[in-house]
N, C-alpha and C. Protein backbone atom coordinates (compact mmCIF):
# COMPACT_ATOMS: atom_id res chain seq x y z
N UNK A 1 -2.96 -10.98 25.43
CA UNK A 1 -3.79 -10.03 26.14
C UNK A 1 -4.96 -9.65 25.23
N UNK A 2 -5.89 -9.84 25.07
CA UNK A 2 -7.29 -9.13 24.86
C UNK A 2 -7.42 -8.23 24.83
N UNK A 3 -8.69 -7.83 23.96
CA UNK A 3 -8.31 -5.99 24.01
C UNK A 3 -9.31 -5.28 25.11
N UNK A 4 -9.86 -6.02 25.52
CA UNK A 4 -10.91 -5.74 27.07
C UNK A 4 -9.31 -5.74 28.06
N UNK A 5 -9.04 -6.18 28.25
CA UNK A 5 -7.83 -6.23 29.42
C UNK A 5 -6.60 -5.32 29.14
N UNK A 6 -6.23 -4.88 27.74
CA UNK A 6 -5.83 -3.94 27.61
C UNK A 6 -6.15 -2.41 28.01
N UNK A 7 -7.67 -2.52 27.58
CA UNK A 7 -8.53 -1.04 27.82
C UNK A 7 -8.14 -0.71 29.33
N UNK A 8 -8.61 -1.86 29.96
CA UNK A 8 -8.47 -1.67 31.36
C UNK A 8 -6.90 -1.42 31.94
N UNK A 9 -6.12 -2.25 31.53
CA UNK A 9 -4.84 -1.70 31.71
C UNK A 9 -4.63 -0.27 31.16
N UNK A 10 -4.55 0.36 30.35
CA UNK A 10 -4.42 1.83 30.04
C UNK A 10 -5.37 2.37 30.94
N UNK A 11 -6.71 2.05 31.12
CA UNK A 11 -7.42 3.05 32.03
C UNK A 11 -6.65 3.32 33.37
N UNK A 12 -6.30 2.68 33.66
CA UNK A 12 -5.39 2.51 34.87
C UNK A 12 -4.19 3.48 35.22
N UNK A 13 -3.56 4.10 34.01
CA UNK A 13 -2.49 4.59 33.73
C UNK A 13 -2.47 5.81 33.76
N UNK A 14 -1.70 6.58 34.09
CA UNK A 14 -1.94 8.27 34.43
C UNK A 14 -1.58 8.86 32.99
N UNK A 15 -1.67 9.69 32.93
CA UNK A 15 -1.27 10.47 31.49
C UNK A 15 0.11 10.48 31.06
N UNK A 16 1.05 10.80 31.85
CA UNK A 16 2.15 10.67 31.85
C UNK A 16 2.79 9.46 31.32
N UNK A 17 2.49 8.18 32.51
CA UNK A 17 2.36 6.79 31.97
C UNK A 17 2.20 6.07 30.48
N UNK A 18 0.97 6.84 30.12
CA UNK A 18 0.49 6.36 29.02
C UNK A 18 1.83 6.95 28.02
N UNK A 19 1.81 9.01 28.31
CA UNK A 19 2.34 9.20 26.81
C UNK A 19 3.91 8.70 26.45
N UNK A 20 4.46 8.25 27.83
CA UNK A 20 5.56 7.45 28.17
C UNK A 20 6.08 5.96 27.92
N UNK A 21 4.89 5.35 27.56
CA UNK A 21 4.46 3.94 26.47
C UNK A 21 4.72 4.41 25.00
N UNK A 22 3.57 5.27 24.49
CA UNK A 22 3.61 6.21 23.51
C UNK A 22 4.93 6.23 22.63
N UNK A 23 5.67 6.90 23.47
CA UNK A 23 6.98 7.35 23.07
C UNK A 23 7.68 5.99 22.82
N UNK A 24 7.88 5.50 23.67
CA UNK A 24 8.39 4.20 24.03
C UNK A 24 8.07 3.00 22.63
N UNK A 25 6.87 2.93 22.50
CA UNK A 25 6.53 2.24 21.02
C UNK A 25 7.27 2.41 19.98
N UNK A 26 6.88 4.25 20.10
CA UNK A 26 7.00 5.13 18.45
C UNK A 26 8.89 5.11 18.46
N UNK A 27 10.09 5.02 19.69
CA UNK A 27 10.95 4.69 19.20
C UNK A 27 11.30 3.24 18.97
N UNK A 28 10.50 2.45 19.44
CA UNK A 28 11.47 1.01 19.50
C UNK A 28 10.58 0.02 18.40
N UNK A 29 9.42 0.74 17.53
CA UNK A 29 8.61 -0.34 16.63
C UNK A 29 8.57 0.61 15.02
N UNK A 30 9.50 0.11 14.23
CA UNK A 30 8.96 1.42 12.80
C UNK A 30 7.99 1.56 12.55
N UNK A 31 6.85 0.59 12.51
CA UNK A 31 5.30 0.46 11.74
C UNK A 31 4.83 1.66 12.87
N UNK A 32 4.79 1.62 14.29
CA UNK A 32 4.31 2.70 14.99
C UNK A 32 5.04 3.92 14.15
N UNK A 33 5.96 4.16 14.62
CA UNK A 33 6.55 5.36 14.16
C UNK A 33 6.41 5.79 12.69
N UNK A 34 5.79 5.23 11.83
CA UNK A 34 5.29 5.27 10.01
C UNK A 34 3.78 5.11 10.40
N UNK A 35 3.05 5.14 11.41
CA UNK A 35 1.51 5.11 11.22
C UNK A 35 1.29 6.10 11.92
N UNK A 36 2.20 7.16 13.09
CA UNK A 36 2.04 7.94 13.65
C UNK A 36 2.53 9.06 13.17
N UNK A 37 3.65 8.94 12.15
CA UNK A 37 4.50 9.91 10.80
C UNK A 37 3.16 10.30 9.99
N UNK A 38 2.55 9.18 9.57
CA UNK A 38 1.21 9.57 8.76
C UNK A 38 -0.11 10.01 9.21
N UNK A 39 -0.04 9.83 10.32
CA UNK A 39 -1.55 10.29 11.35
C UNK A 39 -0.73 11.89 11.19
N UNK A 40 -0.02 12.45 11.63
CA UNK A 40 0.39 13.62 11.95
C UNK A 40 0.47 14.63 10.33
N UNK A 41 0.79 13.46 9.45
CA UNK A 41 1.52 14.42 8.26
C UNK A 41 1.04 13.72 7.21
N UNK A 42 -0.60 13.32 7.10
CA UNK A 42 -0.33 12.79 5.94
C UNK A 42 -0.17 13.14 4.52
N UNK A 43 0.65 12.98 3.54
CA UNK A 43 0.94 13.22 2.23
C UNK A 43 0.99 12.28 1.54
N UNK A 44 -0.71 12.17 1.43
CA UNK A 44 -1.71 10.93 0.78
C UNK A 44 -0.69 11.04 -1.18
N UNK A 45 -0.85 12.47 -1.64
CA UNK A 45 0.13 12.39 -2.60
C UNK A 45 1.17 12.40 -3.02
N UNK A 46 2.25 12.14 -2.07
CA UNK A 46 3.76 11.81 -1.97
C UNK A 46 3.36 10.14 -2.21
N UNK A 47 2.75 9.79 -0.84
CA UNK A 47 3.05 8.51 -1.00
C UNK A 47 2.56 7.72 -2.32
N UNK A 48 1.36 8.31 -3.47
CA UNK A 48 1.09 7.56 -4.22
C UNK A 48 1.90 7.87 -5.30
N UNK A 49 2.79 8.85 -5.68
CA UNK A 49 3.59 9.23 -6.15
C UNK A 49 4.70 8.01 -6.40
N UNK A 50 4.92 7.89 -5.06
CA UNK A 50 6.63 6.95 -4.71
C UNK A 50 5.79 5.47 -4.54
N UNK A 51 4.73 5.40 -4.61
CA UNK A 51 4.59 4.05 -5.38
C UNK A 51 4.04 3.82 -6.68
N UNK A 52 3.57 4.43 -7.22
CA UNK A 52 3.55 4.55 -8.80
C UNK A 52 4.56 4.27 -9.50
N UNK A 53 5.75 5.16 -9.00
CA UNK A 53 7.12 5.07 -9.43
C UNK A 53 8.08 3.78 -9.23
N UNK A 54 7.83 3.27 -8.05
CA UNK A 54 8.66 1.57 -7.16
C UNK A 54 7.68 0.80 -8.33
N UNK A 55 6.25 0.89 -8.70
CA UNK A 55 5.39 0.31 -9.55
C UNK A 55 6.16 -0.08 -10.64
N UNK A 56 5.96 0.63 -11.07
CA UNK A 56 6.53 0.90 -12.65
C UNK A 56 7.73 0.71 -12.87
N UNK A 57 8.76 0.93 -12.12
CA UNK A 57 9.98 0.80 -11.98
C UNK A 57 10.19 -1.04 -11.96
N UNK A 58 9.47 -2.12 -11.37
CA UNK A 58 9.34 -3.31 -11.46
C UNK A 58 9.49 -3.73 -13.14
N UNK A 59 8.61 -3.03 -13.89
CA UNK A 59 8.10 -3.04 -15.80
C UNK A 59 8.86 -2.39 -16.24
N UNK A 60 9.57 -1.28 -16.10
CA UNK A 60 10.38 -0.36 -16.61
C UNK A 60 11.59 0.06 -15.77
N UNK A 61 12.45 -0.78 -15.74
CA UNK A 61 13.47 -0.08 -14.50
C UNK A 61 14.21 0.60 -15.55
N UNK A 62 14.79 1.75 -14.50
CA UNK A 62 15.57 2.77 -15.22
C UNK A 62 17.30 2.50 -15.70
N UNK A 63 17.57 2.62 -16.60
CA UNK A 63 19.17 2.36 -16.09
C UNK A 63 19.68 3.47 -16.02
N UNK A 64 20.99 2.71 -14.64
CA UNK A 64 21.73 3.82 -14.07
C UNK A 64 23.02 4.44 -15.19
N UNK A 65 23.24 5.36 -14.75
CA UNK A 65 23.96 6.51 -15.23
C UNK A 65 25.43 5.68 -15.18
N UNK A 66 26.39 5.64 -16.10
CA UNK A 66 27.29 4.75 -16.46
C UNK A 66 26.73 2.97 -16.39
N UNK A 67 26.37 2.51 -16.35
CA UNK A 67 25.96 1.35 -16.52
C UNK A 67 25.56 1.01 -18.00
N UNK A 68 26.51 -0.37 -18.55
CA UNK A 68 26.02 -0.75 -19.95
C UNK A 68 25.33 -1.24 -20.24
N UNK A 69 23.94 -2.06 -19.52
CA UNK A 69 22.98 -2.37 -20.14
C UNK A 69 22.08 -1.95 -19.10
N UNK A 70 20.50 -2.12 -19.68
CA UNK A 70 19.27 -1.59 -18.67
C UNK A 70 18.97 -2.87 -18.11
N UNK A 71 18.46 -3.01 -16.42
CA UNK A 71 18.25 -3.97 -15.70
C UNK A 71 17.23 -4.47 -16.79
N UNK A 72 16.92 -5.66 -16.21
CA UNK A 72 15.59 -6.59 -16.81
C UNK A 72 14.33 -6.30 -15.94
N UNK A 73 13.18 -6.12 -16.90
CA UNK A 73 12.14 -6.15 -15.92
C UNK A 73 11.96 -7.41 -14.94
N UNK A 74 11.57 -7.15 -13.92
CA UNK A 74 11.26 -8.24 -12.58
C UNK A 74 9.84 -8.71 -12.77
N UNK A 75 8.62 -7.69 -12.68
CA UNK A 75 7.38 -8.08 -13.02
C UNK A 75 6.66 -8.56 -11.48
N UNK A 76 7.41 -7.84 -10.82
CA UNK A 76 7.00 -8.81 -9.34
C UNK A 76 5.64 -8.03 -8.93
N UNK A 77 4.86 -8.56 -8.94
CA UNK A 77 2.95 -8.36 -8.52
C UNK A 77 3.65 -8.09 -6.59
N UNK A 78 4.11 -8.38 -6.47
CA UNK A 78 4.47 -9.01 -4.30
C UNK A 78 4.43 -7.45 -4.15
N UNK A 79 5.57 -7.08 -4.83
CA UNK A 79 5.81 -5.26 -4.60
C UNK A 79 4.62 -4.42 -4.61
N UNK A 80 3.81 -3.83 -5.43
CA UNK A 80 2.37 -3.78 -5.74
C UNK A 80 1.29 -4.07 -4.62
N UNK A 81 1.70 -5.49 -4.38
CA UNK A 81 0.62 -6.12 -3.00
C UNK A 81 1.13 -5.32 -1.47
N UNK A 82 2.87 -5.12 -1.10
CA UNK A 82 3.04 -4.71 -0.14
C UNK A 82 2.73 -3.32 -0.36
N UNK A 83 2.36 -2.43 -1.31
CA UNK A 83 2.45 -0.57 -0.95
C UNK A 83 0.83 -0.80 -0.97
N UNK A 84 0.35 -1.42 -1.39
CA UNK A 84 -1.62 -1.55 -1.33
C UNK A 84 -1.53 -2.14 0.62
N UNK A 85 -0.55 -3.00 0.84
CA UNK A 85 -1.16 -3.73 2.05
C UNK A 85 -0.72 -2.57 3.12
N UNK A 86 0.06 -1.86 2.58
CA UNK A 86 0.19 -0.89 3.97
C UNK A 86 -0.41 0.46 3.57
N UNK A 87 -0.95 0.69 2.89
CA UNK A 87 -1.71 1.94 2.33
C UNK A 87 -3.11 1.87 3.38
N UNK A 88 -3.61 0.67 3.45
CA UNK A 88 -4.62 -0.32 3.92
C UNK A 88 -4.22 0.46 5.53
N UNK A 89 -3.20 -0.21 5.86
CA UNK A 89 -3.24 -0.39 7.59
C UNK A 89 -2.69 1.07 7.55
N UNK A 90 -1.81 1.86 6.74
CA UNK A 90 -1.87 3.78 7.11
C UNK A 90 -3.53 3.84 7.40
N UNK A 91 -4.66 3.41 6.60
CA UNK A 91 -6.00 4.13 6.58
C UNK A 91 -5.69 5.32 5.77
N UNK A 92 -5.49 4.45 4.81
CA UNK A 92 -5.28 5.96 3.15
C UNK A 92 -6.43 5.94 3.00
N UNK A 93 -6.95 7.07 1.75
CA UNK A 93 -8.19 7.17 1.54
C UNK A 93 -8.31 6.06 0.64
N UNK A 94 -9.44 5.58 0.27
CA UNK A 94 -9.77 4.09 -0.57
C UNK A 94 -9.65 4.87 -1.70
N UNK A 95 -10.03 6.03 -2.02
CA UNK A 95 -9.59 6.12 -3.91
C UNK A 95 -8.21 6.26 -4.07
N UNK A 96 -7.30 6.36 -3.11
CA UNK A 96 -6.50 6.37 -3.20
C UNK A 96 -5.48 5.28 -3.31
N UNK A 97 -5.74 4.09 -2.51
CA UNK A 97 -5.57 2.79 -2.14
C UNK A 97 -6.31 2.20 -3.98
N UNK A 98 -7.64 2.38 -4.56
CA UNK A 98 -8.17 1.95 -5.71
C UNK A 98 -7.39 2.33 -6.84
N UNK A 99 -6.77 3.71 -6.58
CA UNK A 99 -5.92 4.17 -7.69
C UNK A 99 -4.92 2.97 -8.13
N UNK A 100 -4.56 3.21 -7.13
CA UNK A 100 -2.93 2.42 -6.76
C UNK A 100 -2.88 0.90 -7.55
N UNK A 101 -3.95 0.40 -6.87
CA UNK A 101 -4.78 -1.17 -7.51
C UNK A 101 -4.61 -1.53 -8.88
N UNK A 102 -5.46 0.02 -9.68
CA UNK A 102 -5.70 -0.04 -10.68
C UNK A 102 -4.37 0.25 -11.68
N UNK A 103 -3.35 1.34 -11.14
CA UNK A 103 -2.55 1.86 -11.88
C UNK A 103 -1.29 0.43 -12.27
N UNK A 104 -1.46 -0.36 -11.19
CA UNK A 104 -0.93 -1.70 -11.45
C UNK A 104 -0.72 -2.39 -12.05
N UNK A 105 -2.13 -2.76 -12.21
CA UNK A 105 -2.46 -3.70 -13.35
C UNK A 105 -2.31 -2.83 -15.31
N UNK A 106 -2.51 -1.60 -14.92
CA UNK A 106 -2.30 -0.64 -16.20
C UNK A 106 -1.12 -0.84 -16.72
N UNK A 107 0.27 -0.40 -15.59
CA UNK A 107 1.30 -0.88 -16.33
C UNK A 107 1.75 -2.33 -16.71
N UNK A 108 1.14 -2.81 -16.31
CA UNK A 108 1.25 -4.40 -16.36
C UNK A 108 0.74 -4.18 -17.75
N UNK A 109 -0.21 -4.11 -18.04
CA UNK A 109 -0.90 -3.95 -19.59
C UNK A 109 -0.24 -3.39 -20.50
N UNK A 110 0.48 -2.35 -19.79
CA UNK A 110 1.31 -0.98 -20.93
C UNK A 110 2.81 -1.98 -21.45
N UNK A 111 3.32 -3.03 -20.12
CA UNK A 111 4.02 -4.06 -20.01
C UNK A 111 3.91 -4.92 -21.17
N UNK A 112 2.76 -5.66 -21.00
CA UNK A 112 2.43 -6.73 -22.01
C UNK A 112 1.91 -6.39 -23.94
N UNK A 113 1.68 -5.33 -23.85
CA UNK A 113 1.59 -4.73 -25.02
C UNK A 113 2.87 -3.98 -25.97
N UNK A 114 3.85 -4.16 -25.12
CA UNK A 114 5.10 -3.62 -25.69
C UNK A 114 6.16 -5.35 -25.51
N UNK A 115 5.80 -6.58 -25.38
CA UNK A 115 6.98 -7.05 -24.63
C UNK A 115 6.03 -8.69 -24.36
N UNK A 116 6.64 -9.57 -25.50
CA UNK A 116 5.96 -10.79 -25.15
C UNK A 116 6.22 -11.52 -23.86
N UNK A 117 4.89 -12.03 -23.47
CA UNK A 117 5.09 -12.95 -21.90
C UNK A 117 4.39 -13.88 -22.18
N UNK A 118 5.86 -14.92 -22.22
CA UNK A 118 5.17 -16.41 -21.67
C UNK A 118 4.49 -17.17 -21.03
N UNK A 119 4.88 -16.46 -19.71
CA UNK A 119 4.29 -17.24 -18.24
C UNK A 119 2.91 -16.81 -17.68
N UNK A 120 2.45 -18.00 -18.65
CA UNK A 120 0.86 -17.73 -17.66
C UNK A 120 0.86 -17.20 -16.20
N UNK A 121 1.78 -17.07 -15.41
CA UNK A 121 1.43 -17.10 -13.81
C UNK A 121 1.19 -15.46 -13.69
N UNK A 122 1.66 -14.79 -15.16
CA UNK A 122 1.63 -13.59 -15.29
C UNK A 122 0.27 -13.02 -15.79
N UNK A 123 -0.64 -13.75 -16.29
CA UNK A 123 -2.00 -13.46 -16.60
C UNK A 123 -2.92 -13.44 -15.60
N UNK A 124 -2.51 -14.96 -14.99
CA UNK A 124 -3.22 -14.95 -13.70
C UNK A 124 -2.67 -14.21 -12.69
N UNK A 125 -1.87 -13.74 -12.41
CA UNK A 125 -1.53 -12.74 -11.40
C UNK A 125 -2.33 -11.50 -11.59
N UNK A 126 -2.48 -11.07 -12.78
CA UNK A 126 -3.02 -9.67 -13.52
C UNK A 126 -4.62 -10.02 -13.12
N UNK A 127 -5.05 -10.93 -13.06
CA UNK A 127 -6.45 -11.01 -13.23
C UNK A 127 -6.77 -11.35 -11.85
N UNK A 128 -5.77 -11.54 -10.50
CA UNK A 128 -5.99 -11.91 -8.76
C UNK A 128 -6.10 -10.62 -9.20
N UNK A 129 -5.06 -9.48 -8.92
CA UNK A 129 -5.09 -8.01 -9.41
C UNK A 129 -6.41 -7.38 -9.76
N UNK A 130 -6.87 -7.69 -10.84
CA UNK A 130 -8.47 -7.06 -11.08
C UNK A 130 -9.12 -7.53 -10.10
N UNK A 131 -9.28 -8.91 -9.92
CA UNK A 131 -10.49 -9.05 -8.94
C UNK A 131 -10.32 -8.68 -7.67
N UNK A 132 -9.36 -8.42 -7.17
CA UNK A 132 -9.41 -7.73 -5.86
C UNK A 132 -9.46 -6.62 -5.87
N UNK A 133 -8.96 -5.69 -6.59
CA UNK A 133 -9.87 -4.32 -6.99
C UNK A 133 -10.40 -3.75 -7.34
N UNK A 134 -11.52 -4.61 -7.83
CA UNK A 134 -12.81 -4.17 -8.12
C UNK A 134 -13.64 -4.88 -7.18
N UNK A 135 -12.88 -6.36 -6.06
CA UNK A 135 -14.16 -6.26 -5.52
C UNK A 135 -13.94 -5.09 -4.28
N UNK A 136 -12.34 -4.40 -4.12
CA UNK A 136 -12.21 -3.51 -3.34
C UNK A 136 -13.13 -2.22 -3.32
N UNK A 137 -12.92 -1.81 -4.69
CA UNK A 137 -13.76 -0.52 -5.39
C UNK A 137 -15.55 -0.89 -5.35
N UNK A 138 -15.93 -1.86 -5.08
CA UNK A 138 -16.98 -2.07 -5.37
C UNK A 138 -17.42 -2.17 -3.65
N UNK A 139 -16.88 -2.51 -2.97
CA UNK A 139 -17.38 -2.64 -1.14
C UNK A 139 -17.31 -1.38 -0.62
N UNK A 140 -16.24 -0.70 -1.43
CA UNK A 140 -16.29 0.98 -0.81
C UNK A 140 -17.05 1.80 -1.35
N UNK A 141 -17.84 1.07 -2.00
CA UNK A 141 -19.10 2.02 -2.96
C UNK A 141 -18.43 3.04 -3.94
N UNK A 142 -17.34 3.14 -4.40
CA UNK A 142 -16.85 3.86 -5.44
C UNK A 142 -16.88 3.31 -6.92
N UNK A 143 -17.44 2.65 -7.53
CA UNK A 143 -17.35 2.12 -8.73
C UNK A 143 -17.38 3.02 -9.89
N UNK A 144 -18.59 3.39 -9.32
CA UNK A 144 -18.74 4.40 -10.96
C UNK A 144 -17.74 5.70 -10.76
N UNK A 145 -17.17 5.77 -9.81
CA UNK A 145 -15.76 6.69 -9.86
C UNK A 145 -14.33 6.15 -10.79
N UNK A 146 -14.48 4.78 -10.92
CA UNK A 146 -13.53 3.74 -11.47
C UNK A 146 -13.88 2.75 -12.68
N UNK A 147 -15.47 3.25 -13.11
CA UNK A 147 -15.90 2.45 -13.88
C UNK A 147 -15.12 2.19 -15.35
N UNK A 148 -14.93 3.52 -15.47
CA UNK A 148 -13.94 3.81 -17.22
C UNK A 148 -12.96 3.20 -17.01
N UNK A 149 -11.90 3.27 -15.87
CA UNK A 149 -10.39 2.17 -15.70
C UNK A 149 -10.85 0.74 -15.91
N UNK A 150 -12.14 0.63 -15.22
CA UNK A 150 -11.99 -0.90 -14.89
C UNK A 150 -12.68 -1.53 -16.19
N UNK A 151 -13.28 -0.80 -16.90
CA UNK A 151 -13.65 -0.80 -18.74
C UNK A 151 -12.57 -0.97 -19.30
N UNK A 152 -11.86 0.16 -19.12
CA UNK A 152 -10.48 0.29 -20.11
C UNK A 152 -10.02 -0.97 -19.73
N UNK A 153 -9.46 -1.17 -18.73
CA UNK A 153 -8.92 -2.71 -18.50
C UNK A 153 -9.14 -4.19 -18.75
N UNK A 154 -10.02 -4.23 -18.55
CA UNK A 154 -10.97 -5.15 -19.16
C UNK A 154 -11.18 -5.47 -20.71
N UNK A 155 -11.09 -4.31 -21.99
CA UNK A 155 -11.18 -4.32 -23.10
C UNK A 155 -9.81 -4.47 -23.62
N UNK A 156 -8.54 -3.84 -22.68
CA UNK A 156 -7.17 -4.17 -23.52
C UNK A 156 -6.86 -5.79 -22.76
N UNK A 157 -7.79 -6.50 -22.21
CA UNK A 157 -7.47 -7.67 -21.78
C UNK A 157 -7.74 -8.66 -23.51
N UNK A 158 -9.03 -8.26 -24.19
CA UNK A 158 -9.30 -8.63 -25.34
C UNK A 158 -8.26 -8.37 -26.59
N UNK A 159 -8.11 -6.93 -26.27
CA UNK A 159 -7.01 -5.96 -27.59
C UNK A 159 -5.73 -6.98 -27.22
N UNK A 160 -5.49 -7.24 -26.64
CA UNK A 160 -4.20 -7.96 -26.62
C UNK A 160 -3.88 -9.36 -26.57
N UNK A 161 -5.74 -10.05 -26.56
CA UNK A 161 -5.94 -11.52 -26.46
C UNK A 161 -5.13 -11.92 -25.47
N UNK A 162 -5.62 -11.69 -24.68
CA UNK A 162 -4.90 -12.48 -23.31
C UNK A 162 -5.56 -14.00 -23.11
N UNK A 163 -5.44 -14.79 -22.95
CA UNK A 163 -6.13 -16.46 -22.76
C UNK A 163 -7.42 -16.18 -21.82
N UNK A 164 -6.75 -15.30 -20.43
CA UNK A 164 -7.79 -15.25 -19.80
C UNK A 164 -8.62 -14.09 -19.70
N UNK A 165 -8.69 -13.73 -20.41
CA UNK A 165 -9.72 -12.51 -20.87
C UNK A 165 -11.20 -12.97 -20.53
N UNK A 166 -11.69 -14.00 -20.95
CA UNK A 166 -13.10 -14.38 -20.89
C UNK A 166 -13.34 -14.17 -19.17
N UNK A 167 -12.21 -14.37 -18.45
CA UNK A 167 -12.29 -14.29 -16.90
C UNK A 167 -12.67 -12.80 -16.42
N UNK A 168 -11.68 -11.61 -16.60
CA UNK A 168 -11.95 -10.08 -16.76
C UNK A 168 -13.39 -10.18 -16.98
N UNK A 169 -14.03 -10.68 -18.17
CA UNK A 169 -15.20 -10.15 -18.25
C UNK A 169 -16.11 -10.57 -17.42
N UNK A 170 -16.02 -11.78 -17.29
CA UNK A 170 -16.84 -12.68 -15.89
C UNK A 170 -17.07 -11.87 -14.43
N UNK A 171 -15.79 -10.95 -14.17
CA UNK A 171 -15.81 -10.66 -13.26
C UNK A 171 -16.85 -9.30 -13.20
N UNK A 172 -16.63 -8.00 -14.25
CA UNK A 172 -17.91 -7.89 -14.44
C UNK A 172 -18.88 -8.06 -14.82
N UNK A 173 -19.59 -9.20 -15.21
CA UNK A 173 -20.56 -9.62 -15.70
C UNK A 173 -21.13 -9.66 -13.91
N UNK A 174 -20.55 -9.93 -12.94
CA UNK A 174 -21.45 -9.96 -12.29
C UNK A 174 -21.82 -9.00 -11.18
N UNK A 175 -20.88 -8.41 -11.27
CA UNK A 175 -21.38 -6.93 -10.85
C UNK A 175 -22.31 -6.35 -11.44
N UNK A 176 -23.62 -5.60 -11.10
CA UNK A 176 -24.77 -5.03 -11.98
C UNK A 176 -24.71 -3.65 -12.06
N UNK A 177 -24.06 -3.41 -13.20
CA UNK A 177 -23.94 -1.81 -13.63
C UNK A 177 -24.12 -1.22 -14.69
């Protein structure tokens, strides 16, 4: 269905009808019922809270209370990508969504500076990471709100000789700021 033939189908529909769909969605689809939870209530700082924490928790998991050793870090970038990809479709605020981006790749850094890594797929993952949020931060016209993170980041890419460091800088090199 099209969204012209949709319109027209709802125009069609009495009020009742409609808020009777409504309902009908918001119990039988979660993403409705979590985009209409957040239209009503949003707590833009809960949610960046409880992903900061799922964040970091990937680099630093906690160990549980009687348990004899501490899990292993996972390092999974995927986790990271899903609380940014639905931050996106809530319609969070973008510094908020940029935070998130950035605070990512930070512990990833705070990660690699405490804790040798082999696997290149982990550099290049860190550096898809920058470039998509800065070219995020940079389309929403917020840069120089983010300029010092995306500095700072960029310079412990060097402090820590990462291989692909020369890339970080490439990426702003061509941004003009």
């Amino acid at each position: 269905m099209s969204k012209r033939d949709l319109k027209k189908y709802l125009g069609e529909l009495t009020k009742e009808q409609l808020e009777e769909q409504l309902i009908e969605l918001y119990e039988k689809f979660a993403p409705v019922k979590v985009y209409y939870d957040f239209v009503f209530n949003p707590k833009e700082d809960k949610l960046l809270q409880d992903a900061k924490v799922k964040i970091s928790h990937e680099y630093f998991p906690i160990k549980k209370p009687g348990a004899k050793w501490r899990p292993k870090a996972k390092m999974r970038r995927s986790v990271a990508q899903k609380l940014i990809k639905h931050f996106m479709m809530l319609g969070v605020d973008s510094y908020i969504v940029a935070d998130i981006m950035l605070y990512n790749i930070e512990i990833a850094q705070t990660f690699s500076s405490q804790n040798f890594i082999k696997q290149e797929l982990f550099y290049k993952s860190i550096f898809n990471s920058f470039e998509q949020a800065v070219n995020f931060i940079v389309s929403n016209g917020i840069f120089n709100d983010f300029k010092l993170r995306i500095n700072a980041i960029e310079n412990e890419t060097s402090e820590q000789k990462w291989k692909n460091k020369y890339d970080f800088e490439a990426i702003l090199e061509k941004i003009d700021y």
